[in-house]
N, C-alpha and C. Protein backbone atom coordinates (compact mmCIF):
# COMPACT_ATOMS: atom_id res chain seq x y z
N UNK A 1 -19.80 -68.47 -8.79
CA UNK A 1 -20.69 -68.72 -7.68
C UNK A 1 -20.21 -69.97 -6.96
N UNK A 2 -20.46 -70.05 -5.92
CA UNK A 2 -19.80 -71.03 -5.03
C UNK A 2 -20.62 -72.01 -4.66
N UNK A 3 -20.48 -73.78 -4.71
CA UNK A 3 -21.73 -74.40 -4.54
C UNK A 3 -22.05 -74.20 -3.65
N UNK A 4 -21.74 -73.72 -2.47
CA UNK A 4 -22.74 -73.94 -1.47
C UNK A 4 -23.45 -72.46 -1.09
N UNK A 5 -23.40 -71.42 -2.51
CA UNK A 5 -24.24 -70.09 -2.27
C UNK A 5 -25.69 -70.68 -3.10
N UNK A 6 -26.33 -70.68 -1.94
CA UNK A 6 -27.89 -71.16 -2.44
C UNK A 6 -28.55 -70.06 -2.95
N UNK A 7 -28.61 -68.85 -1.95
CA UNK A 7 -29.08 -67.62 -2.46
C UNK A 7 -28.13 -66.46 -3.31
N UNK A 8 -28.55 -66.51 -4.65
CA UNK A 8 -27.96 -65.47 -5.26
C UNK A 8 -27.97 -64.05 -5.02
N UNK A 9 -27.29 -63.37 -4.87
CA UNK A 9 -26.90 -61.56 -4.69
C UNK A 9 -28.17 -61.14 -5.53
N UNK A 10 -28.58 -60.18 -5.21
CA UNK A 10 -29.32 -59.13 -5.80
C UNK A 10 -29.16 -58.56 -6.27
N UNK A 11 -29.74 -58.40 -7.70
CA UNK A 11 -28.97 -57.13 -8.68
C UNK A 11 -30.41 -56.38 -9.17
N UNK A 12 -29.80 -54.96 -9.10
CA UNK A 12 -30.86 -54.02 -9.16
C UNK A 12 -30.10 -53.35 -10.74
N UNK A 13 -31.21 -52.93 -11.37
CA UNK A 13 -31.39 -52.00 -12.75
C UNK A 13 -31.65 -50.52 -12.08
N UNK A 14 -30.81 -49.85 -12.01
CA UNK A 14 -31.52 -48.45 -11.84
C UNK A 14 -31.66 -47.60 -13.07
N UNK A 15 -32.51 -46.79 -12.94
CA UNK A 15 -33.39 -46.38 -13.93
C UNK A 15 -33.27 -45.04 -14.04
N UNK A 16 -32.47 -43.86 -14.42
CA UNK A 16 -33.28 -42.55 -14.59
C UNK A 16 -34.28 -41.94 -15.20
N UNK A 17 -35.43 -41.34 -15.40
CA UNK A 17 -36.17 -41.14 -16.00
C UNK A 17 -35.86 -39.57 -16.88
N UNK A 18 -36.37 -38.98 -17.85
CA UNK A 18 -36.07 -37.57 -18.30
C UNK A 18 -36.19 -37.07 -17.54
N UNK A 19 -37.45 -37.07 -16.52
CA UNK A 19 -37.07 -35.91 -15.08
C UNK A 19 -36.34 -36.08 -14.22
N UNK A 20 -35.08 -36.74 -13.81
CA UNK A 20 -34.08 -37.29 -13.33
C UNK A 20 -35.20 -37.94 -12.01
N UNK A 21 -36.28 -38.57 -11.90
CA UNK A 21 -36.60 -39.56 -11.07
C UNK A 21 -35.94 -40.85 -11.13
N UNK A 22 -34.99 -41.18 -10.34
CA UNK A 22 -34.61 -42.50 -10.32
C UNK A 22 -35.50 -43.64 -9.71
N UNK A 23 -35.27 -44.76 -10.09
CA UNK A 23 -35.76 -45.90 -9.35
C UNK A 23 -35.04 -47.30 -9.74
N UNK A 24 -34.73 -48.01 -8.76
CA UNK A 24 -34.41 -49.68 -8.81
C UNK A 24 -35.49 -50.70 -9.16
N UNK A 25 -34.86 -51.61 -10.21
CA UNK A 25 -36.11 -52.67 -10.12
C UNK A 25 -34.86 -53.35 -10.25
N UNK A 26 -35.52 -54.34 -9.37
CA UNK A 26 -34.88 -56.01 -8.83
C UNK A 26 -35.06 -57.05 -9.88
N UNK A 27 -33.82 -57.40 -10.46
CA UNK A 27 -34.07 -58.48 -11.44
C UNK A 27 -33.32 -59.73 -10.95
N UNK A 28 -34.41 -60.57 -11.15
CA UNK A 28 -34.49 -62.00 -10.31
C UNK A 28 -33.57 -62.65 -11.67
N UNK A 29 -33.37 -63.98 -11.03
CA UNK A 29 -32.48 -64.59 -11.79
C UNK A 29 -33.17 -64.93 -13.78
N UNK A 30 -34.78 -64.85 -13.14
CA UNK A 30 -35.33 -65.01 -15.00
C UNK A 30 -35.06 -63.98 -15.75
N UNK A 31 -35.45 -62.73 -15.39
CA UNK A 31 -34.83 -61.02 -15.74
C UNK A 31 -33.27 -61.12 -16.18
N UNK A 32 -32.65 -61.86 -15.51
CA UNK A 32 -31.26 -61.86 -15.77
C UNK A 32 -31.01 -62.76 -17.29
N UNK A 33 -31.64 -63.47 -17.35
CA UNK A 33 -31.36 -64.26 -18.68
C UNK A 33 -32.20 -63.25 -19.80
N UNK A 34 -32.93 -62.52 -19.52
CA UNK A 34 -33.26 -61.71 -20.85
C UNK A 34 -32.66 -60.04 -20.71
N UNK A 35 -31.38 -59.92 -19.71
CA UNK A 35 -30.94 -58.58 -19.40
C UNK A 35 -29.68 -58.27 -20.74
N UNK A 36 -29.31 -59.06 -21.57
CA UNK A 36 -28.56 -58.69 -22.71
C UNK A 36 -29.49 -58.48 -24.40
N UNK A 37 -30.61 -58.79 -24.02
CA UNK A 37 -31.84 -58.51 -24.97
C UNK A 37 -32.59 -57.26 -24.98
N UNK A 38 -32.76 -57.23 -23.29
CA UNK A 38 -33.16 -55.88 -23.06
C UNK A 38 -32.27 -54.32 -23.24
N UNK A 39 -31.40 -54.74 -22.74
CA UNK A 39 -30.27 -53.63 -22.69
C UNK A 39 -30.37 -53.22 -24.76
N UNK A 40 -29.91 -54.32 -25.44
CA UNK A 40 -30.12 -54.03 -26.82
C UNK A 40 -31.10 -53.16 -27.26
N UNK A 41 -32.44 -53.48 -26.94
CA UNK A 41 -33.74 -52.85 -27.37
C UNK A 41 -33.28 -51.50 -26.82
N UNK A 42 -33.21 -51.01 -25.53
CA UNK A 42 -33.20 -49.55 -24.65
C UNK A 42 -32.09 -49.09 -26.07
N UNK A 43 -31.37 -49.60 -26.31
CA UNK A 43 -29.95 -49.07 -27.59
C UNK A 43 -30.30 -48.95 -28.69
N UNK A 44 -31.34 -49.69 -29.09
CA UNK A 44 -32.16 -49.51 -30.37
C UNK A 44 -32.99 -48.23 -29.95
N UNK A 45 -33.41 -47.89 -29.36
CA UNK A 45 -34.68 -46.80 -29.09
C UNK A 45 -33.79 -45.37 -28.51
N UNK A 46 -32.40 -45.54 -28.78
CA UNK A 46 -31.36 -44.47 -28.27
C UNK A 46 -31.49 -43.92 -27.03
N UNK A 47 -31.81 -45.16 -26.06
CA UNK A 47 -32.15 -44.85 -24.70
C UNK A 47 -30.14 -45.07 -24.29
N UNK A 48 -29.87 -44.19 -23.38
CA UNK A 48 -28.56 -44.38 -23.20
C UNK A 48 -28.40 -45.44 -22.13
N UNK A 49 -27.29 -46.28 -22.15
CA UNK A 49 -27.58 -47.10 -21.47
C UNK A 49 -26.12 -47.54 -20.72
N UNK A 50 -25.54 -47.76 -19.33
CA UNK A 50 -24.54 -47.22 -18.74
C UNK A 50 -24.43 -48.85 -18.03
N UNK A 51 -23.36 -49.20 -18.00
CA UNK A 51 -22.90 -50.71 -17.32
C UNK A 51 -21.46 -50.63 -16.93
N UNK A 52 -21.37 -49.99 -15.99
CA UNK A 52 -19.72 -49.73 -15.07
C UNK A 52 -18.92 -51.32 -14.86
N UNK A 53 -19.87 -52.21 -14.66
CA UNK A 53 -19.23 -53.01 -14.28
C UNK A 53 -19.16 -54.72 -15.34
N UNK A 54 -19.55 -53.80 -16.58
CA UNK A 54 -19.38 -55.10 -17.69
C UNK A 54 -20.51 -56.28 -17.08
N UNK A 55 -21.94 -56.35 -16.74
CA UNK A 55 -22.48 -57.48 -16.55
C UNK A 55 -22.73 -57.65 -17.13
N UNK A 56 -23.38 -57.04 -18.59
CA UNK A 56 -24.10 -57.49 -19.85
C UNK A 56 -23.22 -58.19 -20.24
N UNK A 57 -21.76 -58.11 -20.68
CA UNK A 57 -20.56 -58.55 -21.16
C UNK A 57 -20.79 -59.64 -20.82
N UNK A 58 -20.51 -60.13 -19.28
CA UNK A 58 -20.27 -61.69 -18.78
C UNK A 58 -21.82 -62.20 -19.06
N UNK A 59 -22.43 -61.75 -18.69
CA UNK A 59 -24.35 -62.41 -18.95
C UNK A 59 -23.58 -63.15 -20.76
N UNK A 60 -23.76 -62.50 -21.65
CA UNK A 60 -23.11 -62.53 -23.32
C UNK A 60 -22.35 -63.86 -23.15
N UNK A 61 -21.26 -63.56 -22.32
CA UNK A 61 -20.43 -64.38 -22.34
C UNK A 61 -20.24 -65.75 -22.11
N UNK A 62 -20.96 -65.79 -20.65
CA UNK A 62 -22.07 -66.67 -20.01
C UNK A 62 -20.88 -67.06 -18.68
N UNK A 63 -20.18 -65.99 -18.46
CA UNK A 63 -19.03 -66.24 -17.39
C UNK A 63 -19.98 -66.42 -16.45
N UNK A 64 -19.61 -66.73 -15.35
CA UNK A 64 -20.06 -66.48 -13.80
C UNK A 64 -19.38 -64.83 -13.15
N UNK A 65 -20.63 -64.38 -12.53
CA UNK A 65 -20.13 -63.55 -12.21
C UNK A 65 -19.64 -63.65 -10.14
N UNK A 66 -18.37 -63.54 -10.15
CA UNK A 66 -17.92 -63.98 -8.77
C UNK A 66 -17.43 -62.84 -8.25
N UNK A 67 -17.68 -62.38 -7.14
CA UNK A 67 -16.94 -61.69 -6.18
C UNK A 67 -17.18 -60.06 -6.43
């Protein structure tokens, strides 16, 4: 992140449901510090759970995620 990005990007969770209803929920930067806790639990409960772009990884990691 760059110091002078005040406002952080928006990151959305999308959701399928068993009836393939999708939906986005917006996780603010507090959501984001408990999004490698959560993701665990959905894995415990054999909810499948899909991350194309490794954020749980860097969240874990505690990289910054840039660009």
């Amino acid at each position: 992140m760059s110091p002078y990005d005040f406002s952080p990007d928006a990151v959305y969770l999308k959701v399928t449901m068993h009836n393939g209803v999708e939906m986005e929920l917006n996780l603010n930067n507090t959501s984001m510090t408990f999004l490698p806790q959560f993701i665990a639990f959905l894995q415990r409960q054999h909810i499948q759970v899909t991350d194309n772009h490794a954020i749980v990884q860097e969240l874990i990691a505690k990289n910054y995620l840039v660009g």
